[in-house]
PDB file of N, CA and C in Angstrom:
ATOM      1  N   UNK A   1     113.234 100.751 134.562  1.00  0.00           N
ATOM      2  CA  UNK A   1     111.823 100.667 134.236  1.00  0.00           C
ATOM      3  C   UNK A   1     111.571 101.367 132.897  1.00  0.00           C
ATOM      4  N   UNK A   2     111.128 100.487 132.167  1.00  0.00           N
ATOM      5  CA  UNK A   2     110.501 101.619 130.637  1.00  0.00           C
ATOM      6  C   UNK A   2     109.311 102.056 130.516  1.00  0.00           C
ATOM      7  N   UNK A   3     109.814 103.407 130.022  1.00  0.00           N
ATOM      8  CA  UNK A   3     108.152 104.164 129.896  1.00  0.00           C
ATOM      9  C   UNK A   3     106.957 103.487 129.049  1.00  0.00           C
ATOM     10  N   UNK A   4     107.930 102.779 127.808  1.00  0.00           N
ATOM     11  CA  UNK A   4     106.753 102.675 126.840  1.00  0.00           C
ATOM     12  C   UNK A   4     106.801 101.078 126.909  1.00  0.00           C
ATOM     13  N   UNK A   5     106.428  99.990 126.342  1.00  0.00           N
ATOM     14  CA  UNK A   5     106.548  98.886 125.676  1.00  0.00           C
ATOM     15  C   UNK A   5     106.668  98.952 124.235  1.00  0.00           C
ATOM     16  N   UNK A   6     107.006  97.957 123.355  1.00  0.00           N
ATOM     17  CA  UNK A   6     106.877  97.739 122.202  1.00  0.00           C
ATOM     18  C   UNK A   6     105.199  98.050 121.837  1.00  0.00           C
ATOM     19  N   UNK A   7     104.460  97.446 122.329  1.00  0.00           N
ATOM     20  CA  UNK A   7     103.420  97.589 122.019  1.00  0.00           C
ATOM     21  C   UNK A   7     102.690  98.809 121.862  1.00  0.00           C
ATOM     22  N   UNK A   8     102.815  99.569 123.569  1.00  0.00           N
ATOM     23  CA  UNK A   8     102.264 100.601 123.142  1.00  0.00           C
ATOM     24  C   UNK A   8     102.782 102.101 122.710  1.00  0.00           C
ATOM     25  N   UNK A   9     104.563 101.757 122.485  1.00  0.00           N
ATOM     26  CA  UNK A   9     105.219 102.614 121.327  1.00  0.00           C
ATOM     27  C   UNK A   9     104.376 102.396 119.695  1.00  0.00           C
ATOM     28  N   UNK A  10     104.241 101.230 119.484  1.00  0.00           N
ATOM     29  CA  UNK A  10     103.750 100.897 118.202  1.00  0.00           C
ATOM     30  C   UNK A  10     101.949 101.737 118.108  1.00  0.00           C
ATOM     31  N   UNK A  11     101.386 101.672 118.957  1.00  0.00           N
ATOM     32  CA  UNK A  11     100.008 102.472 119.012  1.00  0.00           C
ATOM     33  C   UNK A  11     100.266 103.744 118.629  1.00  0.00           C
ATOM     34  N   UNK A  12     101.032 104.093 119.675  1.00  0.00           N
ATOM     35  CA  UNK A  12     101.320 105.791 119.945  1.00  0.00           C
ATOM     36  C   UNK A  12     102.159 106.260 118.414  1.00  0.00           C
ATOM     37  N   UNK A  13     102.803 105.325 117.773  1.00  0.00           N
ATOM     38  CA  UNK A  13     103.361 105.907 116.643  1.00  0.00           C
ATOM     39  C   UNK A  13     102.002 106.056 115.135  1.00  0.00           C
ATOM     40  N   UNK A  14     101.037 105.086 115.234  1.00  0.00           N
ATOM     41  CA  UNK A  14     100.009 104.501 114.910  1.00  0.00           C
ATOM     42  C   UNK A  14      99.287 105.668 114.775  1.00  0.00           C
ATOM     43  N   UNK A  15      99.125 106.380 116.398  1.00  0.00           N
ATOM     44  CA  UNK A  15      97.890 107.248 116.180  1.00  0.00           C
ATOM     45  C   UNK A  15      98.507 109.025 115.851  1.00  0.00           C
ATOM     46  N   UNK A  16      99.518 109.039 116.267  1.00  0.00           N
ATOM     47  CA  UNK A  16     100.613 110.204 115.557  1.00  0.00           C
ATOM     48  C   UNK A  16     100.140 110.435 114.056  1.00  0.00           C
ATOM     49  N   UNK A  17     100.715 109.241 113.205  1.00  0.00           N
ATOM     50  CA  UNK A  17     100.177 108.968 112.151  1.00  0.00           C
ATOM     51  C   UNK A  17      99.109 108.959 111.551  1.00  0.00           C
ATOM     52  N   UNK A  18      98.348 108.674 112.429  1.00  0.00           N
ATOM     53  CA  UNK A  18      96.767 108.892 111.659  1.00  0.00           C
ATOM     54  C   UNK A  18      96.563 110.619 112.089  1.00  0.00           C
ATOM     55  N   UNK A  19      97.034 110.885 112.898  1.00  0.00           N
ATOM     56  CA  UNK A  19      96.542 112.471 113.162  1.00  0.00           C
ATOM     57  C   UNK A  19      97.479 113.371 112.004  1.00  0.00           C
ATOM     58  N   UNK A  20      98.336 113.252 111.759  1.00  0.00           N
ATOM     59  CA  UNK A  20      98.885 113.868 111.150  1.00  0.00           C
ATOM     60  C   UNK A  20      98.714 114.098 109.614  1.00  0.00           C
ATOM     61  N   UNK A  21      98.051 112.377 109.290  1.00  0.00           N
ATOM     62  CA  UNK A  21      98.017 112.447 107.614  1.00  0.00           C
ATOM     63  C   UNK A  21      96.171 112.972 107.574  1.00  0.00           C
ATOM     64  N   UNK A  22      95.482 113.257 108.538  1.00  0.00           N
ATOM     65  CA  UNK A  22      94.091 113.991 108.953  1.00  0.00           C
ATOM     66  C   UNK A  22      94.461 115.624 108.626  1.00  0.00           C
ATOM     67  N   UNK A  23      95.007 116.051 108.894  1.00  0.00           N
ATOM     68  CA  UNK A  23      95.749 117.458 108.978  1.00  0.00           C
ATOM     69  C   UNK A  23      96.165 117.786 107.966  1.00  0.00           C
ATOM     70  N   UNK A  24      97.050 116.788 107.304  1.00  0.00           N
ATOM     71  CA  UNK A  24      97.653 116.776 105.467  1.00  0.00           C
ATOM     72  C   UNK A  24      95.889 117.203 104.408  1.00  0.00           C
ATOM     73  N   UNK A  25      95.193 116.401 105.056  1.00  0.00           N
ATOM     74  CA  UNK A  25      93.865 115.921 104.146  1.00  0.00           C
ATOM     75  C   UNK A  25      93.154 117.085 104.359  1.00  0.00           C
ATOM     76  N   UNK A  26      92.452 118.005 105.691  1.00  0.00           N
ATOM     77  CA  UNK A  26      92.348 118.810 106.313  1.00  0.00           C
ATOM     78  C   UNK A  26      92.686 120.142 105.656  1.00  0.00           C
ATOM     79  N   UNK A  27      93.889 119.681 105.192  1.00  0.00           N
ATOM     80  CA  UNK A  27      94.685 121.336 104.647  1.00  0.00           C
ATOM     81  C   UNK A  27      94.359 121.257 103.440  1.00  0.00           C
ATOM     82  N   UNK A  28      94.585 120.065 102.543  1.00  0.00           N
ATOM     83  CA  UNK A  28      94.484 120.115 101.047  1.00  0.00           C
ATOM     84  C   UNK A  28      93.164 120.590 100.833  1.00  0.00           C
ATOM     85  N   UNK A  29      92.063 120.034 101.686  1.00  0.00           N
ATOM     86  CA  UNK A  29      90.790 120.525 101.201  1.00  0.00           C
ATOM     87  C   UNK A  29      90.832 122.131 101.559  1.00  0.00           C
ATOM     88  N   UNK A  30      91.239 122.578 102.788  1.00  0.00           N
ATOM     89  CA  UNK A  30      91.240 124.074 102.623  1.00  0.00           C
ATOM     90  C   UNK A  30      91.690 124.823 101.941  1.00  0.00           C
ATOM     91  N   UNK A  31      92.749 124.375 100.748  1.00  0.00           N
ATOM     92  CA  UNK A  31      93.357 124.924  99.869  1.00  0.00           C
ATOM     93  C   UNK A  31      92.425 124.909  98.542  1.00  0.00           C
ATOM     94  N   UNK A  32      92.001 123.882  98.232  1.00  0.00           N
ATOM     95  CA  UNK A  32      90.895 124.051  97.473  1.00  0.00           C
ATOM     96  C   UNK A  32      89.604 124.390  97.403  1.00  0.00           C
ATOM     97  N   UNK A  33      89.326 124.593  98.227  1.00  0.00           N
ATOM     98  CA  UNK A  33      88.144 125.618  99.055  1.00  0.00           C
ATOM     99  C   UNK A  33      88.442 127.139  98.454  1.00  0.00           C
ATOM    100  N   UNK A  34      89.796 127.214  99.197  1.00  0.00           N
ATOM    101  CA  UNK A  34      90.610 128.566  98.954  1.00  0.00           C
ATOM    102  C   UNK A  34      90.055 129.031  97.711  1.00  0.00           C
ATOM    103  N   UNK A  35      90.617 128.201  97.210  1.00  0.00           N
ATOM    104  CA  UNK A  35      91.024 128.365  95.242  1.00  0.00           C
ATOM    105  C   UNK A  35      89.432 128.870  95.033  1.00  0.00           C
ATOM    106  N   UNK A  36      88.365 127.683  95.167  1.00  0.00           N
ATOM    107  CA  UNK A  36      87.143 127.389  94.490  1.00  0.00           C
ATOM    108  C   UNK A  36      86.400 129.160  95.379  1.00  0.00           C
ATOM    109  N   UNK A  37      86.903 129.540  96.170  1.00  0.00           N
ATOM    110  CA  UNK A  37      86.333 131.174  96.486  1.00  0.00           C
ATOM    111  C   UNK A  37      86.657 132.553  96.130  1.00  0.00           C
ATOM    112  N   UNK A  38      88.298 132.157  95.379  1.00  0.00           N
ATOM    113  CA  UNK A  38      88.019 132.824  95.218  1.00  0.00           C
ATOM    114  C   UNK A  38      87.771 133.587  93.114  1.00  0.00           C
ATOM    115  N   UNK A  39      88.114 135.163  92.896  1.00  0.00           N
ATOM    116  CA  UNK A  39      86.908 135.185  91.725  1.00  0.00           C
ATOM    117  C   UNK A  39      88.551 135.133  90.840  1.00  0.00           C
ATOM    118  N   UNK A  40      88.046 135.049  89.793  1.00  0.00           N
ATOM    119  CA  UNK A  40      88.903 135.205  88.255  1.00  0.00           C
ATOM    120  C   UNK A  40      89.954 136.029  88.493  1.00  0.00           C
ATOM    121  N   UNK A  41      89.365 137.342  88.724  1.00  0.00           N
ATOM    122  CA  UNK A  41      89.952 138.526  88.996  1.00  0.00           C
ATOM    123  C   UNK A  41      91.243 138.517  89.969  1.00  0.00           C
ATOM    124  N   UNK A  42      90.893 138.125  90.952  1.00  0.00           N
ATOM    125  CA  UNK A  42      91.937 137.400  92.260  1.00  0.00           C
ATOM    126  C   UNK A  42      93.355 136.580  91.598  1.00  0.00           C
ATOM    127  N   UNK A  43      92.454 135.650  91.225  1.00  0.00           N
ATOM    128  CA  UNK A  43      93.328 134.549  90.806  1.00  0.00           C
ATOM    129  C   UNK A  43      94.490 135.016  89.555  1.00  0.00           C
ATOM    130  N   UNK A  44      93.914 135.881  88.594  1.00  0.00           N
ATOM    131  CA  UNK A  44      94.547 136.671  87.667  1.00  0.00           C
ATOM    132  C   UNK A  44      95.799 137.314  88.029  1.00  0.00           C
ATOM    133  N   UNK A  45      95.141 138.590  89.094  1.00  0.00           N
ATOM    134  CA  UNK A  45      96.472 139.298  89.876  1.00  0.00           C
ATOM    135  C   UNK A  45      97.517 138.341  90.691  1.00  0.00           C
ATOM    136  N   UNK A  46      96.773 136.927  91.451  1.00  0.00           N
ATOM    137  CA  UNK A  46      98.249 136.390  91.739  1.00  0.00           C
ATOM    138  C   UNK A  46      98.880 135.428  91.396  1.00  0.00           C
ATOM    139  N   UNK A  47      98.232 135.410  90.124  1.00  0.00           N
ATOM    140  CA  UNK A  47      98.557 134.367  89.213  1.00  0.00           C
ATOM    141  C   UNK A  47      99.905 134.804  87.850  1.00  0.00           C
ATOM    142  N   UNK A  48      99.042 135.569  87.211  1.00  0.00           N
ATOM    143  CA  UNK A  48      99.913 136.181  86.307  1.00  0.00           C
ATOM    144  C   UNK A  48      99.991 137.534  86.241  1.00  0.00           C
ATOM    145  N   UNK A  49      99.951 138.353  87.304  1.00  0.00           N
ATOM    146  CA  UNK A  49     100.777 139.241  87.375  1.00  0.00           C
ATOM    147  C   UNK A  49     101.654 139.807  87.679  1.00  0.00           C
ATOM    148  N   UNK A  50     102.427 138.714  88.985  1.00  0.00           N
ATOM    149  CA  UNK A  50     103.545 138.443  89.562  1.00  0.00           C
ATOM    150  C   UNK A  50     104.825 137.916  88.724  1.00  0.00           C
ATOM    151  N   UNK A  51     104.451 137.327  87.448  1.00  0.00           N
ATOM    152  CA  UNK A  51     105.933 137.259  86.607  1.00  0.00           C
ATOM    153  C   UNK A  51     106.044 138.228  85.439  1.00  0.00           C
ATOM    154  N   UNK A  52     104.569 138.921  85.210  1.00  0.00           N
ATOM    155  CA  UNK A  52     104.847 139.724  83.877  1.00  0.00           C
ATOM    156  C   UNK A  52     103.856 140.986  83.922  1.00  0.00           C
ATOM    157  N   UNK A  53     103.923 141.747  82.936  1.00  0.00           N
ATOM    158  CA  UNK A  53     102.639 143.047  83.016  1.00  0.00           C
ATOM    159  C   UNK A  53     101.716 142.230  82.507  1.00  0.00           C
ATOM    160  N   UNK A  54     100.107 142.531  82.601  1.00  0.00           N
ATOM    161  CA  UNK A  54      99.201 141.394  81.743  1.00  0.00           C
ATOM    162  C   UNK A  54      98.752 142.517  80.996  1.00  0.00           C
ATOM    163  N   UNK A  55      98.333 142.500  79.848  1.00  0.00           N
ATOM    164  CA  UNK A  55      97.880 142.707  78.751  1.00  0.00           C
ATOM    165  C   UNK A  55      96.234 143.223  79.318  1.00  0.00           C
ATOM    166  N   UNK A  56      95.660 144.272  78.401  1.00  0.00           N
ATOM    167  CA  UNK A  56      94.333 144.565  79.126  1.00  0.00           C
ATOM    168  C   UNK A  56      93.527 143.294  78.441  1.00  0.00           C
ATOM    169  N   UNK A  57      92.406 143.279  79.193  1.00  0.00           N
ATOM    170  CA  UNK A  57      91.150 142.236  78.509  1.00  0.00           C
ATOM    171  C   UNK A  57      91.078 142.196  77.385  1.00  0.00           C
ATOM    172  N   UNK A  58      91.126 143.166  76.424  1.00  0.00           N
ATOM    173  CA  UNK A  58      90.304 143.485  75.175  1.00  0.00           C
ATOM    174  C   UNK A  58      91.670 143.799  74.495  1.00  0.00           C
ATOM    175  N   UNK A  59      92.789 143.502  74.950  1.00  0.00           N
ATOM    176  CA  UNK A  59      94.003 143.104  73.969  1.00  0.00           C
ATOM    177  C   UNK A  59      93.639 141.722  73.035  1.00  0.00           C
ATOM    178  N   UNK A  60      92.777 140.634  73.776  1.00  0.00           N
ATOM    179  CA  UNK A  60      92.851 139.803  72.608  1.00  0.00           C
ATOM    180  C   UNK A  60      91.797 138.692  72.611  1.00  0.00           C
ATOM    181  N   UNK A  61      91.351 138.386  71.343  1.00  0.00           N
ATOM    182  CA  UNK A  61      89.707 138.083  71.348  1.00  0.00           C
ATOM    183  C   UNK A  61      89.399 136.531  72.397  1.00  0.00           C
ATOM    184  N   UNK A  62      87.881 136.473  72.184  1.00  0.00           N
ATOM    185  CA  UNK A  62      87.476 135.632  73.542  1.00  0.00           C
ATOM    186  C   UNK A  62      88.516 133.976  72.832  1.00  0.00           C
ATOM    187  N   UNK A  63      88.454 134.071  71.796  1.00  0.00           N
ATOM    188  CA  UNK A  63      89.445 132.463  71.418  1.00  0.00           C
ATOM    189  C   UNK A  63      91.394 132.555  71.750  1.00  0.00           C
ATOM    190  N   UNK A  64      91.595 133.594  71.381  1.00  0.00           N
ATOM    191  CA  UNK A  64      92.710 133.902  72.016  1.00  0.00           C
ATOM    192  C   UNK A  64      93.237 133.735  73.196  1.00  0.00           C
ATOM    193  N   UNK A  65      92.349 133.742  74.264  1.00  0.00           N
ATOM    194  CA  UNK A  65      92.016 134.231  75.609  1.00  0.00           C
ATOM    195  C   UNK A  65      92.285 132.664  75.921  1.00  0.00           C
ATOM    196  N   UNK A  66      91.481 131.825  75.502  1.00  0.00           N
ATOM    197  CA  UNK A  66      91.558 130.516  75.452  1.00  0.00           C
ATOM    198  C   UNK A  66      92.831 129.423  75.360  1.00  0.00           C
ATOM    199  N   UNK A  67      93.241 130.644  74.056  1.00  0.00           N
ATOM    200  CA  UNK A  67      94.423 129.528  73.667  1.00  0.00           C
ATOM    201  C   UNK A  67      95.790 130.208  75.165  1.00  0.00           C
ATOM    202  N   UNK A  68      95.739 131.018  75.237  1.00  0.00           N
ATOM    203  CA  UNK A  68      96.776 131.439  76.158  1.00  0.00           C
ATOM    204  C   UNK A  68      96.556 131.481  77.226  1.00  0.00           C
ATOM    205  N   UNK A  69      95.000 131.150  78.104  1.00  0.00           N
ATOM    206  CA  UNK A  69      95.162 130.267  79.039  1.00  0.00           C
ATOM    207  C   UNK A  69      95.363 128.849  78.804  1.00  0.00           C
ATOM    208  N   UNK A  70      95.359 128.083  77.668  1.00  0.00           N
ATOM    209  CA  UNK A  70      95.975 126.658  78.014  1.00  0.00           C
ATOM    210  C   UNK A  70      97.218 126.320  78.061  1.00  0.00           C
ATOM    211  N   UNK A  71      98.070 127.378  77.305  1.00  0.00           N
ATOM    212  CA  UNK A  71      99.730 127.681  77.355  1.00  0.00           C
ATOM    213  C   UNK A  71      99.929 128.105  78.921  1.00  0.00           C
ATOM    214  N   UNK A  72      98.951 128.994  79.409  1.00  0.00           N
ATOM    215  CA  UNK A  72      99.829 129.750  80.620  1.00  0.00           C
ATOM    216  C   UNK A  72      99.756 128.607  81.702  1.00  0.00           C
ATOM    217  N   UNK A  73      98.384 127.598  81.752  1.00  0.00           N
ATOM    218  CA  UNK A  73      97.928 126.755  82.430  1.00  0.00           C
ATOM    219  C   UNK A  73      99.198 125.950  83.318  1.00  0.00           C
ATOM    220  N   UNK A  74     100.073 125.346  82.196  1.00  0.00           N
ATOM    221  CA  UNK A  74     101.156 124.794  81.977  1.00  0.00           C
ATOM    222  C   UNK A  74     102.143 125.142  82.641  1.00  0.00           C
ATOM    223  N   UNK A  75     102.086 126.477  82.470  1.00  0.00           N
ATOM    224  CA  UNK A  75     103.404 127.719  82.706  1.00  0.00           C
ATOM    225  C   UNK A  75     103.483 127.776  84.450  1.00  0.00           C
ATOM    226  N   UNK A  76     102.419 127.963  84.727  1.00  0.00           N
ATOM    227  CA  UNK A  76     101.800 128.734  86.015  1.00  0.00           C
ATOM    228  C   UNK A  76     101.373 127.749  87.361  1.00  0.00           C
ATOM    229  N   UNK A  77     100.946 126.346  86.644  1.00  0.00           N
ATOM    230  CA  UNK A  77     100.596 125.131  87.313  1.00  0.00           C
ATOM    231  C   UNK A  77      99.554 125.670  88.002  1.00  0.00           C
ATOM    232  N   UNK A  78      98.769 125.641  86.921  1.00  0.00           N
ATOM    233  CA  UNK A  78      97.501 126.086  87.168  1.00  0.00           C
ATOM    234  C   UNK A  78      96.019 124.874  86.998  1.00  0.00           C
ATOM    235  N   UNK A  79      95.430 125.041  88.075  1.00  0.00           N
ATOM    236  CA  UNK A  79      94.488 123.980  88.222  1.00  0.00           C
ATOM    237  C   UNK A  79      93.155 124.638  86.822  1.00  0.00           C
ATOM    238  N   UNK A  80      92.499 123.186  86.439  1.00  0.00           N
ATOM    239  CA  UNK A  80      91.728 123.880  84.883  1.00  0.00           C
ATOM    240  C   UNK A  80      90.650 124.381  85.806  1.00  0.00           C
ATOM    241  N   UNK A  81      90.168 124.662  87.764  1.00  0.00           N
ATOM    242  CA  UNK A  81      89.257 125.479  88.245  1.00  0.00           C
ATOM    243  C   UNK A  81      89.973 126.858  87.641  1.00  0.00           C
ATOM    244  N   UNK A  82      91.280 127.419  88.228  1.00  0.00           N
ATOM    245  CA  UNK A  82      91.842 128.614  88.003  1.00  0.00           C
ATOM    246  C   UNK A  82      91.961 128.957  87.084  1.00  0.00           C
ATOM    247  N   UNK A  83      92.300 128.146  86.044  1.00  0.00           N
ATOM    248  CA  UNK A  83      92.193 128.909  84.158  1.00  0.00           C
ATOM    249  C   UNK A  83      90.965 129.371  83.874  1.00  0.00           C
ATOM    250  N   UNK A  84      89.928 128.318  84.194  1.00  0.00           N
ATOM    251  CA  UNK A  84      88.854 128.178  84.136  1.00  0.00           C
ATOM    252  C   UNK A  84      88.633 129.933  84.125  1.00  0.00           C
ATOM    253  N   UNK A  85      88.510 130.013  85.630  1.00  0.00           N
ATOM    254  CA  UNK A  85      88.036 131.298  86.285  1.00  0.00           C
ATOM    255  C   UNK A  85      88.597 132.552  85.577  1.00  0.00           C
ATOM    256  N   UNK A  86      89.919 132.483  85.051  1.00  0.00           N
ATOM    257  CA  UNK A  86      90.851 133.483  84.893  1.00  0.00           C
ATOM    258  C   UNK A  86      90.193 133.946  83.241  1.00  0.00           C
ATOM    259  N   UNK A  87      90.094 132.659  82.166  1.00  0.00           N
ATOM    260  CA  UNK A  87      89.785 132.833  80.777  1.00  0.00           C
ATOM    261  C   UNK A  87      88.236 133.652  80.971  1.00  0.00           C
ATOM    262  N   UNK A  88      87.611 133.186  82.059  1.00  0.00           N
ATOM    263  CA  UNK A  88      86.348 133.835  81.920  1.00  0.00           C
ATOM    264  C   UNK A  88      86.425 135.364  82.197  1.00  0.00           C
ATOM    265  N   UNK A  89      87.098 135.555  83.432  1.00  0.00           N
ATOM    266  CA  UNK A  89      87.462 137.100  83.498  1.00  0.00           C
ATOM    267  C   UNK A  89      87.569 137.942  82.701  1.00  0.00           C
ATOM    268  N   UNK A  90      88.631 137.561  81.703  1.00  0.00           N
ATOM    269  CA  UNK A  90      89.240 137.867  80.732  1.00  0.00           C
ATOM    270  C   UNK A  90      88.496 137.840  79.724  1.00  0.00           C
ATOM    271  N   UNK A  91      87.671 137.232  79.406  1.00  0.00           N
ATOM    272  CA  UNK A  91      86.430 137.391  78.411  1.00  0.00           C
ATOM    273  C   UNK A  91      85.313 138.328  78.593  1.00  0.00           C
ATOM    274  N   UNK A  92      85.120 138.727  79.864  1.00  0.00           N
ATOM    275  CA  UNK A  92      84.109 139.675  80.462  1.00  0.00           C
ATOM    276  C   UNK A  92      84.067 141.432  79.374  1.00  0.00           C
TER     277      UNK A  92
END
């Protein structure tokens, strides 16, 4: 006797699938949620201060600030919310 049929193996794999890529979608938005809460400051310390010492604020002017968040952007795989947030910090 078989448990499943073709058929309703094919459902059950169907709705697996839809639950699972719900959960994928689910998470990505909580990750960007994440991001979008939290401040400059945050994002700074675990952004770039985990590969190097950072430089104080007022090491280098508000255009500077600019140009080396669009280099670090790159570096860091950094979303332009998080540069965003980070260049402004840094301009404060």
């Amino acid at each position: 006797m078989k448990i499943f049929n073709n058929k309703k193996l094919t459902i059950l794999s169907l709705l697996v699938l839809m639950i699972g890529s719900m959960i994928l979608i689910l998470d990505s938005c909580t990750a960007s949620q994440k991001i979008s809460m939290k401040s400059g400051a945050q994002l700074w310390s675990e952004n770039c201060q985990r590969c190097h010492n950072t430089p104080s604020p007022s090491t280098f002017s508000h255009e500077q600030w600019e140009t080396i968040g669009m280099h670090m952007q790159s570096r860091a795989l950094l979303t332009d919310v998080e540069k965003n947030k980070i260049v402004e910090f840094l301009k404060q």
